[in-house]
Structures are given as structure tokens and as C-alpha cells.
PDB file of N, CA and C in Angstrom:
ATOM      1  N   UNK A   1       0.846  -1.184   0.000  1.00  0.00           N
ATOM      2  CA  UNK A   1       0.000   0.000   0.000  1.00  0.00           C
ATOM      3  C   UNK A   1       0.885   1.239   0.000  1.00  0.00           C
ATOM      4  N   UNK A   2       0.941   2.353  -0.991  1.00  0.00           N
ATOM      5  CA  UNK A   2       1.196   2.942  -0.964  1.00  0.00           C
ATOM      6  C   UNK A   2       0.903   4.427   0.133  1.00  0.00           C
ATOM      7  N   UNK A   3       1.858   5.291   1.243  1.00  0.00           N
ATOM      8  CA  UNK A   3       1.341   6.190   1.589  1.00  0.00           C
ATOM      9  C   UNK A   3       1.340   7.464   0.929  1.00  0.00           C
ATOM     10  N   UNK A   4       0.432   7.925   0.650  1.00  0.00           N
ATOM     11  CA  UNK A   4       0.138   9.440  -0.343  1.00  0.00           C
ATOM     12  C   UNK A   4       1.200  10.876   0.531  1.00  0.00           C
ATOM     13  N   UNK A   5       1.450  11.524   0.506  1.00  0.00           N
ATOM     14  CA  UNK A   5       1.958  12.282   1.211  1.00  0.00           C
ATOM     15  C   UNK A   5       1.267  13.918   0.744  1.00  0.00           C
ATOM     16  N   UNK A   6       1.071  14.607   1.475  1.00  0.00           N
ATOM     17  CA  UNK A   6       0.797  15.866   1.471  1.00  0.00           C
ATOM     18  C   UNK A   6       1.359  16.673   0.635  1.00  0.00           C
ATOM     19  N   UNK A   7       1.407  17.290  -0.902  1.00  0.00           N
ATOM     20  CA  UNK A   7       2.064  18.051  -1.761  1.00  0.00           C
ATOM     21  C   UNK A   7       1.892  19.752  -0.874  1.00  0.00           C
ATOM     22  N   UNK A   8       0.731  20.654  -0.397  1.00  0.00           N
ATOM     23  CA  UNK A   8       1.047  21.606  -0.010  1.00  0.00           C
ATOM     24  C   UNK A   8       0.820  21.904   1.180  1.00  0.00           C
ATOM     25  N   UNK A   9       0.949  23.042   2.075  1.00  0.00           N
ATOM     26  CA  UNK A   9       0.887  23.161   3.223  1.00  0.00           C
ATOM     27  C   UNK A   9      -0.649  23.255   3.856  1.00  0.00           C
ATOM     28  N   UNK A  10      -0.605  23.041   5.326  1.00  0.00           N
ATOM     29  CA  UNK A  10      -2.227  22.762   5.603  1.00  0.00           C
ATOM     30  C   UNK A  10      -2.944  24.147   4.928  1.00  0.00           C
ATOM     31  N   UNK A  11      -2.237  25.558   5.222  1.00  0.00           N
ATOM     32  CA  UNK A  11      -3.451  26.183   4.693  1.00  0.00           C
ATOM     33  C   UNK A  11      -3.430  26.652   3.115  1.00  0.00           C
ATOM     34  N   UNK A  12      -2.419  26.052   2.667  1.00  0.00           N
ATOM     35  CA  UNK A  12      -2.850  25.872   1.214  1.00  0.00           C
ATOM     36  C   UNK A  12      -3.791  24.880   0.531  1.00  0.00           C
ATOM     37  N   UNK A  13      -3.689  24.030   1.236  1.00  0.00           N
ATOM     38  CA  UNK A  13      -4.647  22.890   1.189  1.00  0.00           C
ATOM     39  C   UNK A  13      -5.692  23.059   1.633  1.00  0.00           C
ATOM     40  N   UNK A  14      -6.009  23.893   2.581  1.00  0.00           N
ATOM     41  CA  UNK A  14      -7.474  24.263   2.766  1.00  0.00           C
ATOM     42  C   UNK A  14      -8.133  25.515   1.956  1.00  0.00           C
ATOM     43  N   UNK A  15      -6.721  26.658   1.360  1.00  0.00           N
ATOM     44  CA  UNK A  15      -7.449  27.118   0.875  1.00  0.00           C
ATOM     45  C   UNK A  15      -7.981  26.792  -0.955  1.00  0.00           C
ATOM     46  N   UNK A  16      -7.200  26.029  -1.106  1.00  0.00           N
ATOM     47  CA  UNK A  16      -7.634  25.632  -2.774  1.00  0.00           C
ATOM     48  C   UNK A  16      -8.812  24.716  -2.766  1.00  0.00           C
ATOM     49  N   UNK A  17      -9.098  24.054  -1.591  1.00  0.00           N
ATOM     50  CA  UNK A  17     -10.601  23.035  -1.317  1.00  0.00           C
ATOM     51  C   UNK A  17     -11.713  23.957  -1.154  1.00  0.00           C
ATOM     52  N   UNK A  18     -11.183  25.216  -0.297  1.00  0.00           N
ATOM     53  CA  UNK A  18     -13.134  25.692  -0.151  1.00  0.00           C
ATOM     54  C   UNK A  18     -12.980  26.774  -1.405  1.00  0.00           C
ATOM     55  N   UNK A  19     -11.814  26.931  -1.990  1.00  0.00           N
ATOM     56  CA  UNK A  19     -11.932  27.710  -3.138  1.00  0.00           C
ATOM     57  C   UNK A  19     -12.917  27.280  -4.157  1.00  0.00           C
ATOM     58  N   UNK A  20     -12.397  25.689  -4.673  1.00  0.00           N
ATOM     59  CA  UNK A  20     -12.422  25.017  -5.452  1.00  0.00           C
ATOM     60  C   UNK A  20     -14.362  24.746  -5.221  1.00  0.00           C
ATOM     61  N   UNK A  21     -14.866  24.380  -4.002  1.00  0.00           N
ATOM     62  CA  UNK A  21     -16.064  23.991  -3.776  1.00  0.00           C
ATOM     63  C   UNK A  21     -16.859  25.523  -3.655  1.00  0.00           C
ATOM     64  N   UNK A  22     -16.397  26.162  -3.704  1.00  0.00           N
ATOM     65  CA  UNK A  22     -17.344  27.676  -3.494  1.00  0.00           C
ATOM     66  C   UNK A  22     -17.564  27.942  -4.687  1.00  0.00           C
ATOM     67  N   UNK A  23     -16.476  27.847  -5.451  1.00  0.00           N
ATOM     68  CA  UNK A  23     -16.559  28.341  -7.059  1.00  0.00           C
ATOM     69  C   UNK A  23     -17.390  27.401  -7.955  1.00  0.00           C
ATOM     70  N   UNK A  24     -16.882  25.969  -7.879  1.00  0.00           N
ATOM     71  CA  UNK A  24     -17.365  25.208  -9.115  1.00  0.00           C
ATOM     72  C   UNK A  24     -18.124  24.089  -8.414  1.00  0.00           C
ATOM     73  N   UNK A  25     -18.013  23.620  -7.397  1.00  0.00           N
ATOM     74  CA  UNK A  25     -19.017  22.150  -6.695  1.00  0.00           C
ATOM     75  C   UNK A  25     -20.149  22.513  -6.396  1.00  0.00           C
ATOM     76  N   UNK A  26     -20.153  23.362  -5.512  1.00  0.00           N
ATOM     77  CA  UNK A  26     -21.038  23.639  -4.849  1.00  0.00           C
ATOM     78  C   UNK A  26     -22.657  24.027  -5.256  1.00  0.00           C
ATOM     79  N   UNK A  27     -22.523  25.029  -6.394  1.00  0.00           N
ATOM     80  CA  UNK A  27     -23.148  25.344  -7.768  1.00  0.00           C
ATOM     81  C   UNK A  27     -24.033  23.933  -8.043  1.00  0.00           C
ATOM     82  N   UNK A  28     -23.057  23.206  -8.221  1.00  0.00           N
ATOM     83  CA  UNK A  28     -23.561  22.023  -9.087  1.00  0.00           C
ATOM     84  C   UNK A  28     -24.603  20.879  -7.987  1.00  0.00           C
ATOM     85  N   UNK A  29     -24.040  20.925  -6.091  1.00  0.00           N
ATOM     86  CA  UNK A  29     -23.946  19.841  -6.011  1.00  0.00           C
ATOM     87  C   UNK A  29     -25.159  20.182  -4.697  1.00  0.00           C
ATOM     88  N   UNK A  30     -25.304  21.259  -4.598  1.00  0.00           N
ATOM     89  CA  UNK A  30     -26.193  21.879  -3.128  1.00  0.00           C
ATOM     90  C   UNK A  30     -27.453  21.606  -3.423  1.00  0.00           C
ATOM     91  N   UNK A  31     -28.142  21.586  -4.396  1.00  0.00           N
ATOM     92  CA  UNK A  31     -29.519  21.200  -4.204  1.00  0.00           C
ATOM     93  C   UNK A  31     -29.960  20.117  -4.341  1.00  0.00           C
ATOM     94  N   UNK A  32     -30.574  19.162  -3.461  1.00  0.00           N
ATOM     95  CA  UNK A  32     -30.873  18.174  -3.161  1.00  0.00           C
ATOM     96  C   UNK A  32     -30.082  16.924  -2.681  1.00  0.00           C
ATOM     97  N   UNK A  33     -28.562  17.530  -2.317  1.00  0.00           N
ATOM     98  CA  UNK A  33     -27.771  16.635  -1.813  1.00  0.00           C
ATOM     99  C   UNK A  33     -27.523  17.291  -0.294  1.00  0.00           C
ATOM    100  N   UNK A  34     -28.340  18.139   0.219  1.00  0.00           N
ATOM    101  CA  UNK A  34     -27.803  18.453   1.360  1.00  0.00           C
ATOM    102  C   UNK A  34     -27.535  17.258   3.052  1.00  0.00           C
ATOM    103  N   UNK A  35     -26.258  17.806   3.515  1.00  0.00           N
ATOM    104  CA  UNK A  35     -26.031  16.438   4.300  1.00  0.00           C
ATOM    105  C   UNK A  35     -25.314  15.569   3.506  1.00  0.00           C
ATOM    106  N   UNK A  36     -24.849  15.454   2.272  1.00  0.00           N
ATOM    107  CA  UNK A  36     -23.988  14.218   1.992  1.00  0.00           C
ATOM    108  C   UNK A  36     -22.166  14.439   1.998  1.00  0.00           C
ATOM    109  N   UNK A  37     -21.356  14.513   1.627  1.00  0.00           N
ATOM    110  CA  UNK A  37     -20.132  14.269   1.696  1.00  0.00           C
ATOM    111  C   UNK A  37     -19.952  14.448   0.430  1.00  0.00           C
ATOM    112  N   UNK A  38     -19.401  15.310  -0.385  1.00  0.00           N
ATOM    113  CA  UNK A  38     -18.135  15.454  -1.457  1.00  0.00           C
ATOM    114  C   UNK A  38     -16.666  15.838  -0.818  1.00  0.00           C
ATOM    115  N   UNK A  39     -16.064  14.861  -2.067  1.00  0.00           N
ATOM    116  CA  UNK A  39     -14.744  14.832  -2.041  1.00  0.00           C
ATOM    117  C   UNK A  39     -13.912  15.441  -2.822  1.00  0.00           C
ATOM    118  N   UNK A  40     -13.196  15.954  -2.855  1.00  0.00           N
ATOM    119  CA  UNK A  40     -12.499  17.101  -4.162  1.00  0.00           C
ATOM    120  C   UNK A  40     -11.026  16.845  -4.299  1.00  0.00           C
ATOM    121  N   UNK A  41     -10.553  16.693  -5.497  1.00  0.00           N
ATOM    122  CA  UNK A  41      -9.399  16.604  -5.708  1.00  0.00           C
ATOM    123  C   UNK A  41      -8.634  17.786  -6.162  1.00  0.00           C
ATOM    124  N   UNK A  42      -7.918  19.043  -4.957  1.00  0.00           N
ATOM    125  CA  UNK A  42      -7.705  19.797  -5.253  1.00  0.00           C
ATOM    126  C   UNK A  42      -6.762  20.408  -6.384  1.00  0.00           C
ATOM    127  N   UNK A  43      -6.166  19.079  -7.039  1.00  0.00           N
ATOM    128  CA  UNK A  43      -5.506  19.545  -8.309  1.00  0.00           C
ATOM    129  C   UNK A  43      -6.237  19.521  -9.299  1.00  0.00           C
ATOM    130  N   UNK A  44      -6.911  18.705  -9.609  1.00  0.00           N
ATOM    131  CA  UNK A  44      -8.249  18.874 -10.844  1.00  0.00           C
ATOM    132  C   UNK A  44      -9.422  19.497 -10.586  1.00  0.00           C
ATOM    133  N   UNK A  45      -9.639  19.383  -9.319  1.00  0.00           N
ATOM    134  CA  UNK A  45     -11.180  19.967  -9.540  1.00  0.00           C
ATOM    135  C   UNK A  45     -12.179  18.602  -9.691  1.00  0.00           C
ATOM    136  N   UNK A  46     -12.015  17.629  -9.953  1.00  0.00           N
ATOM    137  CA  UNK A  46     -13.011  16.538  -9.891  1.00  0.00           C
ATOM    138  C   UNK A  46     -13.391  16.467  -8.495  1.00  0.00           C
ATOM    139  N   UNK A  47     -14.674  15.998  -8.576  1.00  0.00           N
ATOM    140  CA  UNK A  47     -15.243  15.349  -6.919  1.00  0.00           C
ATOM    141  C   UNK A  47     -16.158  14.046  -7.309  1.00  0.00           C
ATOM    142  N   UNK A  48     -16.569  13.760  -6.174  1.00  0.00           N
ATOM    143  CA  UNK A  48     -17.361  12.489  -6.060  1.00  0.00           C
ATOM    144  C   UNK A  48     -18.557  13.183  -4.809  1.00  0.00           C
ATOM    145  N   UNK A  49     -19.534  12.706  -5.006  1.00  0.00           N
ATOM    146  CA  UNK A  49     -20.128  12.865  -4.120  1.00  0.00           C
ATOM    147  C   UNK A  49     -21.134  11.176  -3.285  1.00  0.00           C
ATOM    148  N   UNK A  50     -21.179  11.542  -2.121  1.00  0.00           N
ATOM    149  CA  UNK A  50     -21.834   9.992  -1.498  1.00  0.00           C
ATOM    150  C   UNK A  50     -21.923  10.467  -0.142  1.00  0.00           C
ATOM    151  N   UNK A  51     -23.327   9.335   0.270  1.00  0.00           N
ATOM    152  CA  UNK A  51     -23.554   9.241   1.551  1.00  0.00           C
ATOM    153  C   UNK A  51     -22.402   9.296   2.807  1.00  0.00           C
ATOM    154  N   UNK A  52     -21.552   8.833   2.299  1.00  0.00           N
ATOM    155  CA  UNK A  52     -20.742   7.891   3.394  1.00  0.00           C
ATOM    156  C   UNK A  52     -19.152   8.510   2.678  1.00  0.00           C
ATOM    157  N   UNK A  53     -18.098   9.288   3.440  1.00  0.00           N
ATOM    158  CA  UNK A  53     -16.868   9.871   2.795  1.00  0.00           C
ATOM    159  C   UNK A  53     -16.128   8.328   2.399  1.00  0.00           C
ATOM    160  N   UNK A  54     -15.645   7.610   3.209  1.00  0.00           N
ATOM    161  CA  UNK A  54     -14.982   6.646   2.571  1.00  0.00           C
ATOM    162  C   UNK A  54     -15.384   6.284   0.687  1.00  0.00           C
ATOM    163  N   UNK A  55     -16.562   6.145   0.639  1.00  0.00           N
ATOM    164  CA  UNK A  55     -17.267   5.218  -0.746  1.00  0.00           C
ATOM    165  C   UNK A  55     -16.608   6.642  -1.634  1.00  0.00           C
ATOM    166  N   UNK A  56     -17.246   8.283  -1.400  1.00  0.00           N
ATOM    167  CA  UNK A  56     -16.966   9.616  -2.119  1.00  0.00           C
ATOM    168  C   UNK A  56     -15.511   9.163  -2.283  1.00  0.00           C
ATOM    169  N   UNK A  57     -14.043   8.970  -1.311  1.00  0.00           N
ATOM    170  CA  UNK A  57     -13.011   9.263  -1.530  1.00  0.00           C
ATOM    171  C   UNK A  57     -12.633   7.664  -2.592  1.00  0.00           C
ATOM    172  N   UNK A  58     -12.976   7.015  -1.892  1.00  0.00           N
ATOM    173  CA  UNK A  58     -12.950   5.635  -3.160  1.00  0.00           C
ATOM    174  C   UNK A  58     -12.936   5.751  -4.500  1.00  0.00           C
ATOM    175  N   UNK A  59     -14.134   6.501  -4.842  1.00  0.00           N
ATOM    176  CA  UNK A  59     -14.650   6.587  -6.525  1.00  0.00           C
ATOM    177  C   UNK A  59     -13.610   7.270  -6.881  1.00  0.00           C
ATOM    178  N   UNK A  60     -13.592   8.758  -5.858  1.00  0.00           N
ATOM    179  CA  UNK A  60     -12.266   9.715  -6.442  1.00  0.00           C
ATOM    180  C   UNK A  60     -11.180   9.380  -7.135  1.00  0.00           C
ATOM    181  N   UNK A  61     -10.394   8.297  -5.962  1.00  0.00           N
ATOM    182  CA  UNK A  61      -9.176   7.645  -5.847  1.00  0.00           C
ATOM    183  C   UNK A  61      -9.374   6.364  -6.777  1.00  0.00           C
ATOM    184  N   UNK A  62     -10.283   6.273  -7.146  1.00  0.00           N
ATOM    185  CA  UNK A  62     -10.593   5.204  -8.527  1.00  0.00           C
ATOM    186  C   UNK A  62      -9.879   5.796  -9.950  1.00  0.00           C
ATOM    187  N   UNK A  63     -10.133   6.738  -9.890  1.00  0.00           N
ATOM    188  CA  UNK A  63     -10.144   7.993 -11.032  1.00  0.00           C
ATOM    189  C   UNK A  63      -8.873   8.794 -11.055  1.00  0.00           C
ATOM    190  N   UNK A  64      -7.755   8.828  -9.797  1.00  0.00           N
ATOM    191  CA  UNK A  64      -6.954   9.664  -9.096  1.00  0.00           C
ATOM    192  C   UNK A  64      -6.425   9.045  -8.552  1.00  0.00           C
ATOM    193  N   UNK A  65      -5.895   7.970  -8.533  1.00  0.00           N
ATOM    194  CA  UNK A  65      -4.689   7.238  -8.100  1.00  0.00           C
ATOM    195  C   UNK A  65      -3.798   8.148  -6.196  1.00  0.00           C
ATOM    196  N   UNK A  66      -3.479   9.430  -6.934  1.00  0.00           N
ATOM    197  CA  UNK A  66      -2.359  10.473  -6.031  1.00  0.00           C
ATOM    198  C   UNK A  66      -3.439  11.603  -6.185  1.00  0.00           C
ATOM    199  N   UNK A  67      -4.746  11.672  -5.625  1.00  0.00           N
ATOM    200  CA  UNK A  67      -5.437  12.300  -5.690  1.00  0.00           C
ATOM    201  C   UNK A  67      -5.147  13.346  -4.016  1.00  0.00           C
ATOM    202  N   UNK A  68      -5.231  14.332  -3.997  1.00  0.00           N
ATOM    203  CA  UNK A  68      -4.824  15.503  -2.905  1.00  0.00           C
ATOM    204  C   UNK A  68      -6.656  15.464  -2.596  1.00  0.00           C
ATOM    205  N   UNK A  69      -7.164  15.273  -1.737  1.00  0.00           N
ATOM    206  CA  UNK A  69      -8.538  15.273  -1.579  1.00  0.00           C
ATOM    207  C   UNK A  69      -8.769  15.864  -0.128  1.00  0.00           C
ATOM    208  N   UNK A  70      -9.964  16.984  -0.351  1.00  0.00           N
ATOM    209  CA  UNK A  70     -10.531  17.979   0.383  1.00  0.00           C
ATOM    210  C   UNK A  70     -12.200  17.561   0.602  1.00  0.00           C
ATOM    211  N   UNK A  71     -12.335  17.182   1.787  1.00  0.00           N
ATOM    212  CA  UNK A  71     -13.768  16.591   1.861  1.00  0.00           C
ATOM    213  C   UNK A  71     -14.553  18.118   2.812  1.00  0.00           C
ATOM    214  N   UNK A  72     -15.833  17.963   1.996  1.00  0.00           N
ATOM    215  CA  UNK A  72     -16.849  19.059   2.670  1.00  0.00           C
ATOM    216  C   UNK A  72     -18.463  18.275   2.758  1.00  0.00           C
ATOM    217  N   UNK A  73     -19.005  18.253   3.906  1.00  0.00           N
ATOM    218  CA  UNK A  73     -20.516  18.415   3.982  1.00  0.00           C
ATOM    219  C   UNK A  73     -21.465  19.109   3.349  1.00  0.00           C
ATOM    220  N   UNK A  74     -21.873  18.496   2.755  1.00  0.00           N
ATOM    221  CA  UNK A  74     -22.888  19.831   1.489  1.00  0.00           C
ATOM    222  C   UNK A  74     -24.327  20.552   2.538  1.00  0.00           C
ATOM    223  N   UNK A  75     -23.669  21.858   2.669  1.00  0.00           N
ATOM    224  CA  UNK A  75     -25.175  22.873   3.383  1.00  0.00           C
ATOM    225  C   UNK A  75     -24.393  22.724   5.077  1.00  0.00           C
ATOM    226  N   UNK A  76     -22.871  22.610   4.892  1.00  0.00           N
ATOM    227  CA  UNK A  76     -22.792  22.649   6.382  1.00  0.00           C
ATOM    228  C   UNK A  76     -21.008  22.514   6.496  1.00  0.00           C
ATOM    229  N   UNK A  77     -20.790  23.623   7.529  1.00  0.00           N
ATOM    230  CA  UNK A  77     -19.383  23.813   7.768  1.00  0.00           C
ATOM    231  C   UNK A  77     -18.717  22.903   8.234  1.00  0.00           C
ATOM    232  N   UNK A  78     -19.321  21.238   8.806  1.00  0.00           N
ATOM    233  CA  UNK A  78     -18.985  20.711   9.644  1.00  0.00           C
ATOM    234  C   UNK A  78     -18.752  19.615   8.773  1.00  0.00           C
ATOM    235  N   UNK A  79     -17.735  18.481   8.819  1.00  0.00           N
ATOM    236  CA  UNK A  79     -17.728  17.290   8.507  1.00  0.00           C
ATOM    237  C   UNK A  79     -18.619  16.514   9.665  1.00  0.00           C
ATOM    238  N   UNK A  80     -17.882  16.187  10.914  1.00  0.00           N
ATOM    239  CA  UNK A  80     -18.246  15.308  12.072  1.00  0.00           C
ATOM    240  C   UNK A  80     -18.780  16.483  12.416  1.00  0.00           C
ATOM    241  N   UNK A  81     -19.730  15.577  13.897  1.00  0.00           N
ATOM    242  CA  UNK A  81     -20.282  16.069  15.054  1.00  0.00           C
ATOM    243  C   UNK A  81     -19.780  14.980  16.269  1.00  0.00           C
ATOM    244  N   UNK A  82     -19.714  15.697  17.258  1.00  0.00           N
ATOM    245  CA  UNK A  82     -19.153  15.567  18.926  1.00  0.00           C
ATOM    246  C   UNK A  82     -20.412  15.716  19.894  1.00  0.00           C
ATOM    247  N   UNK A  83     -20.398  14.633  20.173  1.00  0.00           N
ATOM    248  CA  UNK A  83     -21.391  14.551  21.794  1.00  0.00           C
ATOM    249  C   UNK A  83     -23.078  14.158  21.179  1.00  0.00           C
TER     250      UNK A  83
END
């Protein structure tokens, strides 16, 4: 198994993901998926979207081998919840 390693720094990496989903996903992916999990591959711009992040980052990484992937909750700032 290969380990992927991190190409840019955390807040470059965060900022090319909510860039990337503000500009072009989000558009596409907010109505009627609210509550699910997309995954974004911040060098292309492809995503996956799914119930469940593992299955979203799967398809990605189907497609993206060395895929850099930025996961967001669609209609919500939060991935997880606590308590």
C-alpha cells in the first residue's frame, strides 16, 4: 500500500478546497444533496459525491490514483459532530 503524502501546506490545502467547492461544486452539487459528503481533488477539480466519505473518496481515488482530496458536507461547515 502505498502512503500518499501531502504536496502543499495545511493552509494551502485548505485554501484551494473551499476555493475550489465555493466556485465550481457547490453550484452544481447543493440542491438536493444536502447532508452528503463530497470529495475534491484539489488539483483537478473533480469530486465524487456519497452518503458515506470513505465510498466519495474511493470513486475519487478510482479515477486519481495520487489524488490531494478535500472533503466538505454539502449545506454545512462541519464534517463530524461531537457529543
Amino acid at each position: 500500500m502505498t502512503i500518499r503524502q501531502p504536496r502543499y501546506s495545511k493552509e494551502e490545502f485548505a485554501r484551494r478546497g473551499d476555493e475550489i467547492y465555493e466556485s465550481k461544486v457547490r453550484p452544481q452539487v447543493e440542491q438536493g444533496n444536502h447532508g452528503k459528503i463530497v470529495a475534491i481533488d484539489i488539483e483537478t477539480g473533480d469530486f465524487e459525491v456519497d452518503v458515506r466519505e470513505i465510498a466519495a473518496c474511493d470513486r475519487l481515488e478510482t479515477r486519481y490514483p495520487d489524488a490531494q482530496i478535500w472533503i466538505v458536507r454539502i449545506g454545512s461547515r462541519h464534517i463530524r459532530r461531537f457529543g
